[in-house]
C-alpha atoms as a PDB file:
ATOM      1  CA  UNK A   1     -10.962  -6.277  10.092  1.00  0.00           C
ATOM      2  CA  UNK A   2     -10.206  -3.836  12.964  1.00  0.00           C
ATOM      3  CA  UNK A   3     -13.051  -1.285  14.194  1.00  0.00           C
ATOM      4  CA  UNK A   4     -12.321   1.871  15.973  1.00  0.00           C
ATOM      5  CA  UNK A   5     -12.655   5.796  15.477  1.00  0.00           C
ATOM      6  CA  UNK A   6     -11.451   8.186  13.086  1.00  0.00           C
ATOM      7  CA  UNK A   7     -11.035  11.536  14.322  1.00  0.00           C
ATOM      8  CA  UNK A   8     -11.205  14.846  12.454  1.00  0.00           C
ATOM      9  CA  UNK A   9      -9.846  18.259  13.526  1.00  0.00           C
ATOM     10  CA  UNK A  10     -10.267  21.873  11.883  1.00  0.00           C
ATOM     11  CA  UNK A  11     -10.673  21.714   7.979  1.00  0.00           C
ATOM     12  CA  UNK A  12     -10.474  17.926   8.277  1.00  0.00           C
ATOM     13  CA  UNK A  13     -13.576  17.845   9.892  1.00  0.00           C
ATOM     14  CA  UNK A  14     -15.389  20.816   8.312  1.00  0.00           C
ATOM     15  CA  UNK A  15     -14.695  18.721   4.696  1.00  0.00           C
ATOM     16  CA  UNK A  16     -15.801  15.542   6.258  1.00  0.00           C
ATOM     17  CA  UNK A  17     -18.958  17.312   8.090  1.00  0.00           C
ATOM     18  CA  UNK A  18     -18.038  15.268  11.007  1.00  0.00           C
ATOM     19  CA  UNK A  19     -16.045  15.453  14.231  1.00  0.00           C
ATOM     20  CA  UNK A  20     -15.645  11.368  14.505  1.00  0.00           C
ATOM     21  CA  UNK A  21     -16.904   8.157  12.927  1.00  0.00           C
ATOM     22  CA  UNK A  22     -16.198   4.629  13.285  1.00  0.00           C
ATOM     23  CA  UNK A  23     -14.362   2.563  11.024  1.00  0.00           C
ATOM     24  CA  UNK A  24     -13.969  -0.822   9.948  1.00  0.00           C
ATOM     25  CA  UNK A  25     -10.451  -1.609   8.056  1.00  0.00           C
ATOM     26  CA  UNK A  26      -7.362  -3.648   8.919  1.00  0.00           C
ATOM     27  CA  UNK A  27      -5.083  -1.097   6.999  1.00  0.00           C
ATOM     28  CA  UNK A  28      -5.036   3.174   7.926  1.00  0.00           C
ATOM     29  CA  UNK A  29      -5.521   2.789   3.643  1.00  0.00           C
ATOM     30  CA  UNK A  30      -8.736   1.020   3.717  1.00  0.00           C
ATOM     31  CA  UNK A  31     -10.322   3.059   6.794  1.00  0.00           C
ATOM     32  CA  UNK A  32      -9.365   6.237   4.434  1.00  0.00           C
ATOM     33  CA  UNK A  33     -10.963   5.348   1.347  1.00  0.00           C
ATOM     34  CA  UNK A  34     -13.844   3.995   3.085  1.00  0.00           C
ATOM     35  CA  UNK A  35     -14.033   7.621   4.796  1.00  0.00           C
ATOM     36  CA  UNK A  36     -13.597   9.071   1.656  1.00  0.00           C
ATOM     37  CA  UNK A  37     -16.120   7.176  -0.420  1.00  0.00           C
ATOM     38  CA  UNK A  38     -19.393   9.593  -0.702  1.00  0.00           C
ATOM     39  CA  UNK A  39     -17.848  12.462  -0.138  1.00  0.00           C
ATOM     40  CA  UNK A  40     -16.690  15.793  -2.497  1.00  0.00           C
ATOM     41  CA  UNK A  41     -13.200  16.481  -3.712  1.00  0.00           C
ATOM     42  CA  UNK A  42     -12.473  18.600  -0.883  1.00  0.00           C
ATOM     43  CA  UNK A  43     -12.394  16.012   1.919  1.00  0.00           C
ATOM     44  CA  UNK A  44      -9.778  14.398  -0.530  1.00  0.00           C
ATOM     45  CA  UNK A  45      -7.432  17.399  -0.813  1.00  0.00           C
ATOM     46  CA  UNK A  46      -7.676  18.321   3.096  1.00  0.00           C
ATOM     47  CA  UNK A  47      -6.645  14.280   3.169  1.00  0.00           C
ATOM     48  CA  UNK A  48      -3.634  14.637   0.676  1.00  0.00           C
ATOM     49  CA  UNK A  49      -2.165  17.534   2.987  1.00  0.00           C
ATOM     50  CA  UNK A  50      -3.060  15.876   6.026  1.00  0.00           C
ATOM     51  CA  UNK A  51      -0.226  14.472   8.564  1.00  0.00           C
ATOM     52  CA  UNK A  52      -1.941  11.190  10.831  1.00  0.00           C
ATOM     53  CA  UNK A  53      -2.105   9.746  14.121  1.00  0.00           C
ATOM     54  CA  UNK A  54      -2.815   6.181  15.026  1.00  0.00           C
ATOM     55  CA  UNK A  55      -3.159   6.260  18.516  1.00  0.00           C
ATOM     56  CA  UNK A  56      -1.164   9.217  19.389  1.00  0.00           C
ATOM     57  CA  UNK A  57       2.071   7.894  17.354  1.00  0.00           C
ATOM     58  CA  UNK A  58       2.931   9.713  14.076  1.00  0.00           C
ATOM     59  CA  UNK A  59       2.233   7.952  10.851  1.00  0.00           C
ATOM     60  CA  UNK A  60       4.649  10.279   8.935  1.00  0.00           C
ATOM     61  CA  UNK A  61       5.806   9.094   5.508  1.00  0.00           C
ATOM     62  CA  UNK A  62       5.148   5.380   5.656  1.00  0.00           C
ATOM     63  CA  UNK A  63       2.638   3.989   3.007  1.00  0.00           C
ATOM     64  CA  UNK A  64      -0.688   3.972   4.618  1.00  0.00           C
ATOM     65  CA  UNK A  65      -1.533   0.375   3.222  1.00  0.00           C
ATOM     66  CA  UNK A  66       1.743  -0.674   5.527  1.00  0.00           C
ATOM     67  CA  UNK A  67      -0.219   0.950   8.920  1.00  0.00           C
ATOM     68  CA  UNK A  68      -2.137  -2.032  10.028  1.00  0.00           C
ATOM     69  CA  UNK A  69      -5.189  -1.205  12.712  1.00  0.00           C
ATOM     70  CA  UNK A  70      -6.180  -2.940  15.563  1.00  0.00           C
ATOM     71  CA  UNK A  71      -9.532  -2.980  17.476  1.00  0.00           C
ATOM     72  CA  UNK A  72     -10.254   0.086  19.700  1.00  0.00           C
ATOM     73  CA  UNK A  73      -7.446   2.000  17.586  1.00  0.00           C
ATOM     74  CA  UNK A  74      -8.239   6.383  17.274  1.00  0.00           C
ATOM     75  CA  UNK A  75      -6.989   7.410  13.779  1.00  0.00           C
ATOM     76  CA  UNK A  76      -6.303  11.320  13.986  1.00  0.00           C
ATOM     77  CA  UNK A  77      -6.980  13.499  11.096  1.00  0.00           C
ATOM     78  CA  UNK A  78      -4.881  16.298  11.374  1.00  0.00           C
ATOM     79  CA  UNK A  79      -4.429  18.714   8.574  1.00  0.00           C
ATOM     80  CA  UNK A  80      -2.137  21.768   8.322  1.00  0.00           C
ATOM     81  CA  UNK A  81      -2.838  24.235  11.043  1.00  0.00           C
ATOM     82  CA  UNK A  82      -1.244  28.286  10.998  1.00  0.00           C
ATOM     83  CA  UNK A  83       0.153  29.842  14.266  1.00  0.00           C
ATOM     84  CA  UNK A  84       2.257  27.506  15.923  1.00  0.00           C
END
Protein backbone atom coordinates (compact mmCIF):
# COMPACT_ATOMS: atom_id res chain seq x y z
CA UNK A 1 0.00 0.00 0.00
CA UNK A 2 1.06 3.52 -1.13
CA UNK A 3 0.06 6.70 1.11
CA UNK A 4 -0.16 10.14 -0.23
CA UNK A 5 -2.85 12.99 -0.86
CA UNK A 6 -5.89 13.27 -2.74
CA UNK A 7 -6.72 16.59 -3.86
CA UNK A 8 -10.13 18.12 -4.59
CA UNK A 9 -10.94 21.24 -6.65
CA UNK A 10 -14.39 23.18 -7.19
CA UNK A 11 -17.51 20.80 -7.01
CA UNK A 12 -15.08 17.95 -6.29
CA UNK A 13 -14.33 19.32 -3.16
CA UNK A 14 -17.63 21.01 -2.20
CA UNK A 15 -19.21 17.10 -2.61
CA UNK A 16 -16.36 15.68 -0.69
CA UNK A 17 -16.50 18.65 2.07
CA UNK A 18 -12.83 18.63 1.84
CA UNK A 19 -9.97 20.39 0.07
CA UNK A 20 -7.36 17.27 0.66
CA UNK A 21 -7.04 13.99 2.54
CA UNK A 22 -4.62 11.31 2.71
CA UNK A 23 -4.91 8.05 1.27
CA UNK A 24 -3.78 4.68 1.62
CA UNK A 25 -4.18 2.40 -1.72
CA UNK A 26 -1.75 0.83 -4.18
CA UNK A 27 -4.30 1.35 -7.12
CA UNK A 28 -5.97 5.27 -8.11
CA UNK A 29 -9.27 2.49 -7.82
CA UNK A 30 -8.82 1.63 -4.28
CA UNK A 31 -7.81 5.31 -3.03
CA UNK A 32 -11.32 6.27 -4.86
CA UNK A 33 -13.60 3.98 -3.29
CA UNK A 34 -11.99 4.38 -0.07
CA UNK A 35 -12.71 8.29 -0.63
CA UNK A 36 -15.96 7.50 -1.60
CA UNK A 37 -17.03 5.16 1.17
CA UNK A 38 -19.25 7.40 3.75
CA UNK A 39 -20.13 9.76 1.61
CA UNK A 40 -23.69 10.81 -0.44
CA UNK A 41 -24.39 10.10 -4.07
CA UNK A 42 -23.19 13.34 -5.09
CA UNK A 43 -19.46 12.95 -4.38
CA UNK A 44 -20.01 9.82 -6.69
CA UNK A 45 -21.49 11.67 -9.69
CA UNK A 46 -18.93 14.76 -9.43
CA UNK A 47 -16.38 11.45 -9.47
CA UNK A 48 -18.01 9.79 -12.63
CA UNK A 49 -17.52 13.23 -14.59
CA UNK A 50 -14.31 13.86 -13.14
CA UNK A 51 -10.95 13.83 -15.40
CA UNK A 52 -7.59 12.85 -12.82
CA UNK A 53 -4.17 13.69 -12.11
CA UNK A 54 -1.56 11.52 -10.52
CA UNK A 55 1.13 13.71 -9.99
CA UNK A 56 0.53 16.26 -12.56
CA UNK A 57 0.27 13.51 -15.52
CA UNK A 58 -3.23 12.87 -16.99
CA UNK A 59 -4.95 9.67 -16.10
CA UNK A 60 -7.34 9.99 -19.11
CA UNK A 61 -9.20 6.84 -20.17
CA UNK A 62 -7.10 4.10 -18.65
CA UNK A 63 -8.91 1.81 -16.06
CA UNK A 64 -8.24 3.26 -12.73
CA UNK A 65 -7.48 -0.28 -11.15
CA UNK A 66 -4.42 -0.23 -13.93
CA UNK A 67 -2.99 3.36 -12.19
CA UNK A 68 -0.78 1.96 -9.56
CA UNK A 69 0.32 4.68 -6.63
CA UNK A 70 3.40 5.16 -5.08
CA UNK A 71 4.32 6.77 -1.70
CA UNK A 72 4.23 10.63 -1.58
CA UNK A 73 1.98 10.45 -4.89
CA UNK A 74 -0.90 13.85 -5.17
CA UNK A 75 -4.05 12.39 -6.84
CA UNK A 76 -5.97 15.49 -8.42
CA UNK A 77 -9.65 15.60 -8.46
CA UNK A 78 -10.61 17.65 -11.14
CA UNK A 79 -14.14 17.83 -12.32
CA UNK A 80 -15.64 19.74 -15.28
CA UNK A 81 -14.99 23.41 -15.01
CA UNK A 82 -17.02 26.34 -17.51
CA UNK A 83 -15.02 29.29 -19.03
CA UNK A 84 -11.96 28.11 -20.41
Amino acid sequence: MAKGLIRYWAAARAAAGVAEEPYDAATLEEALTAAGSGRGGEFERVLARSSFLVDGAPVGTRDHASIELTDGATVEVLPPFAGG
